[in-house]
Protein backbone atom coordinates (compact mmCIF):
# COMPACT_ATOMS: atom_id res chain seq x y z
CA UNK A 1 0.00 0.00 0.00
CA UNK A 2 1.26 3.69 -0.28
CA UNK A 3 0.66 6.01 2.38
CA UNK A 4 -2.45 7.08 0.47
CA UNK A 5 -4.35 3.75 0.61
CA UNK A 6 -3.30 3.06 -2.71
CA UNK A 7 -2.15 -0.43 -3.75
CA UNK A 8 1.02 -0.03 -4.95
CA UNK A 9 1.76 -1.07 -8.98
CA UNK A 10 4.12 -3.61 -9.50
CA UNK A 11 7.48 -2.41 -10.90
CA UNK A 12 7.62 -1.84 -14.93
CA UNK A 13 9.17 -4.70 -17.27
CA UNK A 14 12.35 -4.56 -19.61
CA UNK A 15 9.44 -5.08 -22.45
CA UNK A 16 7.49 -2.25 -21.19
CA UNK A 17 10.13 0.01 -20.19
CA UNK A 18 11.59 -0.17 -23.75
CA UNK A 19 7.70 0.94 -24.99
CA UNK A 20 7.38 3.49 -22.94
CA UNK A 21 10.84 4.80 -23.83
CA UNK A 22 10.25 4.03 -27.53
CA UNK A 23 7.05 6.36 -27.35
CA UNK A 24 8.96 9.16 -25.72
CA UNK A 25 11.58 8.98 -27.98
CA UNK A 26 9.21 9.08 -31.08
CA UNK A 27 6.47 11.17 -29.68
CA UNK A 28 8.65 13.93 -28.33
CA UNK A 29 12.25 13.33 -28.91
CA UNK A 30 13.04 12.36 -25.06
CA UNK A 31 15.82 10.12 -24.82
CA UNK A 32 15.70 7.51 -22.29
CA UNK A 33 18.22 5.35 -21.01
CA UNK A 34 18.05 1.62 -18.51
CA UNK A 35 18.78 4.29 -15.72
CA UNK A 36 16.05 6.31 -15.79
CA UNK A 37 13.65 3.31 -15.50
CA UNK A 38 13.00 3.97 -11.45
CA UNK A 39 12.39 7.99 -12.79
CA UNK A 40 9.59 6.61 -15.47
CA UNK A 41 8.27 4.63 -12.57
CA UNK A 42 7.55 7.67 -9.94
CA UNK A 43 6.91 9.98 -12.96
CA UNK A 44 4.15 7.96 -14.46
CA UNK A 45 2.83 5.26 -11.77
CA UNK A 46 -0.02 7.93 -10.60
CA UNK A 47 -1.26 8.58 -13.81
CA UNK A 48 -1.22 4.91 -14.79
CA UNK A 49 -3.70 4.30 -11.02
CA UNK A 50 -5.83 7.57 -11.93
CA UNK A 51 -6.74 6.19 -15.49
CA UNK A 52 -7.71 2.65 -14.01
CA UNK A 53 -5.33 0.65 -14.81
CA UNK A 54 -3.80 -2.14 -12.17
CA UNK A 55 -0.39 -2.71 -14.28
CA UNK A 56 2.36 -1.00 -16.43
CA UNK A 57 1.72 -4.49 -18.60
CA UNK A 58 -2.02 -3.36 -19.00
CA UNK A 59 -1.35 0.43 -19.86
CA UNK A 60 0.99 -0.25 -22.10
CA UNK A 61 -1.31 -2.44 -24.30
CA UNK A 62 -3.56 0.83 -24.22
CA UNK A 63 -0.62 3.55 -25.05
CA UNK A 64 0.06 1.37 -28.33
CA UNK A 65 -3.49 0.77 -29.57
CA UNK A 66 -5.24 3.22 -31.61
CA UNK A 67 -7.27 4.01 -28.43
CA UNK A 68 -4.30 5.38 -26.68
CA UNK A 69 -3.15 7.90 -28.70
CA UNK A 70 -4.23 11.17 -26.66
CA UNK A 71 -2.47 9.03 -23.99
CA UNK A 72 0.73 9.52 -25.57
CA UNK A 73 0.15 13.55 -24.83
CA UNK A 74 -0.42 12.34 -21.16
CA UNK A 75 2.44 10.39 -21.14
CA UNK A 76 5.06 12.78 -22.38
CA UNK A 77 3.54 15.18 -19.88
CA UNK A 78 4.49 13.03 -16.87
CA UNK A 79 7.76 12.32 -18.01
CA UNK A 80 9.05 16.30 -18.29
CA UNK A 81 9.69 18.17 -15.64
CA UNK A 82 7.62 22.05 -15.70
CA UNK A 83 9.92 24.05 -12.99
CA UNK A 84 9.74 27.41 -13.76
CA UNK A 85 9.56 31.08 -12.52
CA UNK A 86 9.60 34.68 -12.60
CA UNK A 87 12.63 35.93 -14.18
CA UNK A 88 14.84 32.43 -13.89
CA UNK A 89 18.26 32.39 -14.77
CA UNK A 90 18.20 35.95 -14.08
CA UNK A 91 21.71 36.62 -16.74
CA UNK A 92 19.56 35.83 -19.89
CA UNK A 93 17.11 38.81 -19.12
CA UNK A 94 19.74 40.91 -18.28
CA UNK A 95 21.80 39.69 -22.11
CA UNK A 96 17.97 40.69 -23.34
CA UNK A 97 18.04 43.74 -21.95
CA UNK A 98 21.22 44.98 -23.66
CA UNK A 99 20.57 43.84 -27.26
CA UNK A 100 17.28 45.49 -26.98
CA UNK A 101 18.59 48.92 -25.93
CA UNK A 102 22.26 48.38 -27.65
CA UNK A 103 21.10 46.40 -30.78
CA UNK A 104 17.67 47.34 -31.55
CA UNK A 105 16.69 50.17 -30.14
CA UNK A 106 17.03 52.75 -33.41
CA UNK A 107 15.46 49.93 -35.31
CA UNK A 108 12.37 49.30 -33.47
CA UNK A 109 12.42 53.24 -33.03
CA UNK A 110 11.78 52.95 -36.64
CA UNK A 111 8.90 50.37 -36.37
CA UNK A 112 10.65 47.49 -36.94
CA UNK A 113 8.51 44.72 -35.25
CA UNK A 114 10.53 43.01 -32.28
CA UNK A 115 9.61 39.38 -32.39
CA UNK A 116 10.68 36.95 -29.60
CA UNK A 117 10.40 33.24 -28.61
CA UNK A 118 9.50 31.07 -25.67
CA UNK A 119 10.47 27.58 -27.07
CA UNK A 120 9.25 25.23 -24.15
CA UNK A 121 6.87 27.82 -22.33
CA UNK A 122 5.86 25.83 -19.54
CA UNK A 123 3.31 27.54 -17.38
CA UNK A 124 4.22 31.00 -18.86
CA UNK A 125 6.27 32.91 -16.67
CA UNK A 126 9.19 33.34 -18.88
CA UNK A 127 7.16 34.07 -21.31
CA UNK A 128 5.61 37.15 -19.06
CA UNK A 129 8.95 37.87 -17.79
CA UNK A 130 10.38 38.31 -21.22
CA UNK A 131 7.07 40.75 -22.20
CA UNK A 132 7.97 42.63 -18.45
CA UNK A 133 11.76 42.83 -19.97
CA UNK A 134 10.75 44.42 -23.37
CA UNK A 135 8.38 46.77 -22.21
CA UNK A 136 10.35 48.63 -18.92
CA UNK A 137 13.57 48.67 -21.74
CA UNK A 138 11.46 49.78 -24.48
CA UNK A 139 9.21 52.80 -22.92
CA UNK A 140 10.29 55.50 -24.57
CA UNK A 141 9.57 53.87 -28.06
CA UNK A 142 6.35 55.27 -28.64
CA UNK A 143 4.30 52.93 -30.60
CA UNK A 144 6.14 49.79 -30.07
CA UNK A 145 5.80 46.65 -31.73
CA UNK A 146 6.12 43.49 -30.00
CA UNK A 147 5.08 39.95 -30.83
CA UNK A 148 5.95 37.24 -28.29
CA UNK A 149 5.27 33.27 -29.25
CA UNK A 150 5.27 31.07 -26.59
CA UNK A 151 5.16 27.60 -27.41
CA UNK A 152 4.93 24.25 -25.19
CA UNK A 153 4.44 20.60 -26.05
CA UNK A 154 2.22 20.40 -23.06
CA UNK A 155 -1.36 21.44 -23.51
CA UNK A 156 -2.61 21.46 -20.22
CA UNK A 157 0.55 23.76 -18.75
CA UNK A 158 -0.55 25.99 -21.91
CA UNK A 159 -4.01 26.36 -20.32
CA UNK A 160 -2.34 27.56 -16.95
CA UNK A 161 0.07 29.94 -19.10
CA UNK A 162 -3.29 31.55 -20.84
CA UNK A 163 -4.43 32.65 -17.46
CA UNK A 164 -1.48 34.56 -16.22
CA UNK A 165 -2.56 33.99 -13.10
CA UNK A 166 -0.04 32.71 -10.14
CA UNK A 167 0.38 32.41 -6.37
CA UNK A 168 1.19 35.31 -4.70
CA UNK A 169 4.21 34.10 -3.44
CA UNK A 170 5.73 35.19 -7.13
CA UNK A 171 5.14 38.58 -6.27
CA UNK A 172 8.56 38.60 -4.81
CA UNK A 173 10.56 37.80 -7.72
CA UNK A 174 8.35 40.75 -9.88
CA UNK A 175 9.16 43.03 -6.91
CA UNK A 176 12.78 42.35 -7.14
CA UNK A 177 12.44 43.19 -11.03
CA UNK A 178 10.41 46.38 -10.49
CA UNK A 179 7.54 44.13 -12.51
CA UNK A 180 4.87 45.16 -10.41
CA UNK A 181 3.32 47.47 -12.70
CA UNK A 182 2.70 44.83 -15.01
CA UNK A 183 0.17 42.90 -12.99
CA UNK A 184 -2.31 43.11 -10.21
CA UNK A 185 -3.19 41.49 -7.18
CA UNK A 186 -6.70 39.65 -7.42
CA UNK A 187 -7.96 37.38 -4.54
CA UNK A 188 -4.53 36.67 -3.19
CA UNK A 189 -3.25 35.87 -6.63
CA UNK A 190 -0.80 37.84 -9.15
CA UNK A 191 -2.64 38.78 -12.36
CA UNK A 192 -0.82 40.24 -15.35
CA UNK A 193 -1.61 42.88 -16.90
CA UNK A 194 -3.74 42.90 -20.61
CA UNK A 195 -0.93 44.87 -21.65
CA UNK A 196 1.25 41.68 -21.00
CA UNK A 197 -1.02 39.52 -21.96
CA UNK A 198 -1.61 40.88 -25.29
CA UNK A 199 1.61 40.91 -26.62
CA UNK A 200 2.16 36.90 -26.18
CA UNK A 201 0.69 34.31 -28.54
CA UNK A 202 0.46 30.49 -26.63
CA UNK A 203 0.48 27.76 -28.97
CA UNK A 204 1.12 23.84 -28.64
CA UNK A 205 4.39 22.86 -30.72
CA UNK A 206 6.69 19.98 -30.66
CA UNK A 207 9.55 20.66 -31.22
CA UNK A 208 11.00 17.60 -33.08
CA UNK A 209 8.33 17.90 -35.96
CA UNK A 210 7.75 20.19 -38.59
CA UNK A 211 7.18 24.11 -37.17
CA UNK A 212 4.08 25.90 -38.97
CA UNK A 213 5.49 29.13 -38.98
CA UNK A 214 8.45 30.90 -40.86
CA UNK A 215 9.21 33.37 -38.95
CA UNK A 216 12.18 34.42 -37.66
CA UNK A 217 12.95 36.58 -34.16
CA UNK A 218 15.44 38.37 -32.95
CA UNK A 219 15.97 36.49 -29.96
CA UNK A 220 14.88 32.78 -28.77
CA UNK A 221 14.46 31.40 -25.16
CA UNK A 222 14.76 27.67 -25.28
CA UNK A 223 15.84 26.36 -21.83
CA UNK A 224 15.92 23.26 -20.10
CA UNK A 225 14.58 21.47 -23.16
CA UNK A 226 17.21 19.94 -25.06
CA UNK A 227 18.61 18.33 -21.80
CA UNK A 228 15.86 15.49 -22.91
CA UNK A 229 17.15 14.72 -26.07
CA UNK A 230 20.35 12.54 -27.65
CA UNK A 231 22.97 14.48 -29.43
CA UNK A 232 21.87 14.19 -32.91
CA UNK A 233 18.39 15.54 -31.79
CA UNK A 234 19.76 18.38 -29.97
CA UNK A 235 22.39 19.31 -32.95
CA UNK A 236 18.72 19.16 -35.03
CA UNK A 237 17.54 21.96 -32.78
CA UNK A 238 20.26 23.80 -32.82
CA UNK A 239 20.34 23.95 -36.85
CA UNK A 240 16.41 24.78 -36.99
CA UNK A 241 16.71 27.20 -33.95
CA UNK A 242 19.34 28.88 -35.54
CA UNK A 243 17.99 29.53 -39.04
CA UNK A 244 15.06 31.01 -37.23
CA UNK A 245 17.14 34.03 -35.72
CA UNK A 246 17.85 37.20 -37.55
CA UNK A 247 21.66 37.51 -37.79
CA UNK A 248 23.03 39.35 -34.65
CA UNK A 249 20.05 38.00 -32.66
CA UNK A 250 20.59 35.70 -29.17
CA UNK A 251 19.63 31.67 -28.40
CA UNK A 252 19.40 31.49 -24.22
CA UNK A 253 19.89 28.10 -23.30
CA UNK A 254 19.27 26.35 -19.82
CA UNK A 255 21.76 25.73 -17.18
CA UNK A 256 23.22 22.38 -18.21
CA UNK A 257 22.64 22.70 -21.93
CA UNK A 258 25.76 23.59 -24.23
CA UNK A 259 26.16 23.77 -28.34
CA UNK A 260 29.37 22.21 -28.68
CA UNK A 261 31.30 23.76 -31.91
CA UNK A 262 28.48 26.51 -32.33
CA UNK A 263 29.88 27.79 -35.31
CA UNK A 264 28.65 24.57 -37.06
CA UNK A 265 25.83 26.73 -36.92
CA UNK A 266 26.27 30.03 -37.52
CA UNK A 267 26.80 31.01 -34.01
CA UNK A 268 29.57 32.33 -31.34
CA UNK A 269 29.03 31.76 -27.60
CA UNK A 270 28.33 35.12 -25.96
CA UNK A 271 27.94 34.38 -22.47
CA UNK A 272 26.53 32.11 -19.77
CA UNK A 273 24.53 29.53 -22.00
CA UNK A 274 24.09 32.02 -24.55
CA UNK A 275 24.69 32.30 -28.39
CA UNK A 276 24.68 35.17 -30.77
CA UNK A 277 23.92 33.96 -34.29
CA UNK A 278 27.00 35.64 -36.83
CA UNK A 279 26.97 33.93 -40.15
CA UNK A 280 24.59 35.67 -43.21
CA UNK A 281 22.87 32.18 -43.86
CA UNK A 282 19.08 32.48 -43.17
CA UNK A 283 16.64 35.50 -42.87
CA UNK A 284 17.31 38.88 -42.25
CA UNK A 285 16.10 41.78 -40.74
């Protein structure tokens, strides 16, 4: 029993290990390995009990028939971590800040549309903290334009991420960052502003298939993502992430994640997990 009551599910099979990992490899690009088997275990036995199931041998019968396919969603869900918060891995808003008021500023002055991604959203507050960034840099552009994707594979954390709406314990962080203009306090939670709001688009993306858009941005976010995948799929995101960036723009990277030879890709290191893209291949400004 666990110390809800529960009966506890017997422990998952070489057979079904190697389907679960075979779907998260597939599905989402998450790589896997024999050691991460007691991980796939704590990550996923809830969600195998809340569904009904009394095995891993019985729900994975269900995740490969045609039944199980919204499953798949569920599963890759479980198995990534969403950690976020205000203004994380404060150095990357701070490399943001200068190439908007070193870089662009005379550009966007001009009406140039500043366009920035959240690769890997999560529940949205990088994405907000990003919007918080451009506009205290940006306020004496008048008429500023500002278009903010954030994307997530997740469509459940993308619902959260809609609301911009968060425990009031955040408030610190936005206090620190002299954010509090941007949002509100409603019924004990933080509430961002429309202002905020308006300038971010949420969509549901994988990353590892085909992107429906062709735009390019000045700058990307795309943290703690690649730390899922093998090396060829990372050097895969690293070539498609990098022929989305206006040359001169920045790629912010999570704490453990590194492009190893980034000039293989048209970019220099810069800083603390960040890249500056330098060759003329892609799209321009």
């Amino acid at each position: 029993m666990t110390a809800s009551g529960t009966l506890e599910l017997p422990g998952i099979s070489d057979g079904n290990f190697r389907i679960i990992a075979g779907i998260a490899k597939n599905y989402a690009g998450i790589c896997l390995s024999e050691k991460k088997k007691s991980l796939v275990y704590s990550r996923i036995s809830r969600r195998v009990r809340q569904e009904g199931f009394s095995s891993f041998d019985e729900y994975c019968v269900f995740l490969t028939s045609d039944a199980g396919s919204g499953e798949r969603q569920h599963l890759v869900s479980a198995l990534t971590t969403n950690v976020t918060s205000f203004f994380r891995e404060k150095h990357h808003f701070t490399y943001l800040e200068h190439l908007l008021l070193q870089k662009l500023y005379s550009r966007l002055e001009r009406r140039e549309e500043l366009r920035i991604w959240s690769a890997g959203c999560s529940s949205g507050e990088e994405a907000y903290s990003i919007a918080m960034t451009v506009l205290k840099s940006l306020s004496g552009v008048p008429n500023l334009k500002a278009k903010i994707l954030a994307t997530d594979i997740d469509p459940d954390i993308l619902g959260q991420a809609r609301l911009g709406s968060y425990a009031s314990v955040e408030a610190e962080a936005l206090f620190e960052e002299g954010a509090l203009p941007f949002c509100r306090l409603e019924s004990g939670r933080v509430v961002m502003s429309d202002k905020i709001r308006d300038m971010i688009r949420f969509r549901h993306l994988n990353l590892i298939e085909p992107w429906p858009f062709s735009s390019c941005f000045h700058a990307i976010f795309c943290r703690n993502v690649a730390i899922y995948f093998d090396r060829e799929t990372q050097d895969r995101l690293w070539r498609n992430l990098s022929e989305r960036i206006f040359q001169g723009g920045e790629l912010y990277l999570g704490h453990s994640e590194r492009i190893a030879h980034p000039e293989r890709f048209g970019m220099e290191s810069m800083g603390y997990n960040a890249y500056r893209k330098v060759s003329s291949g892609g799209k321009r400004s």
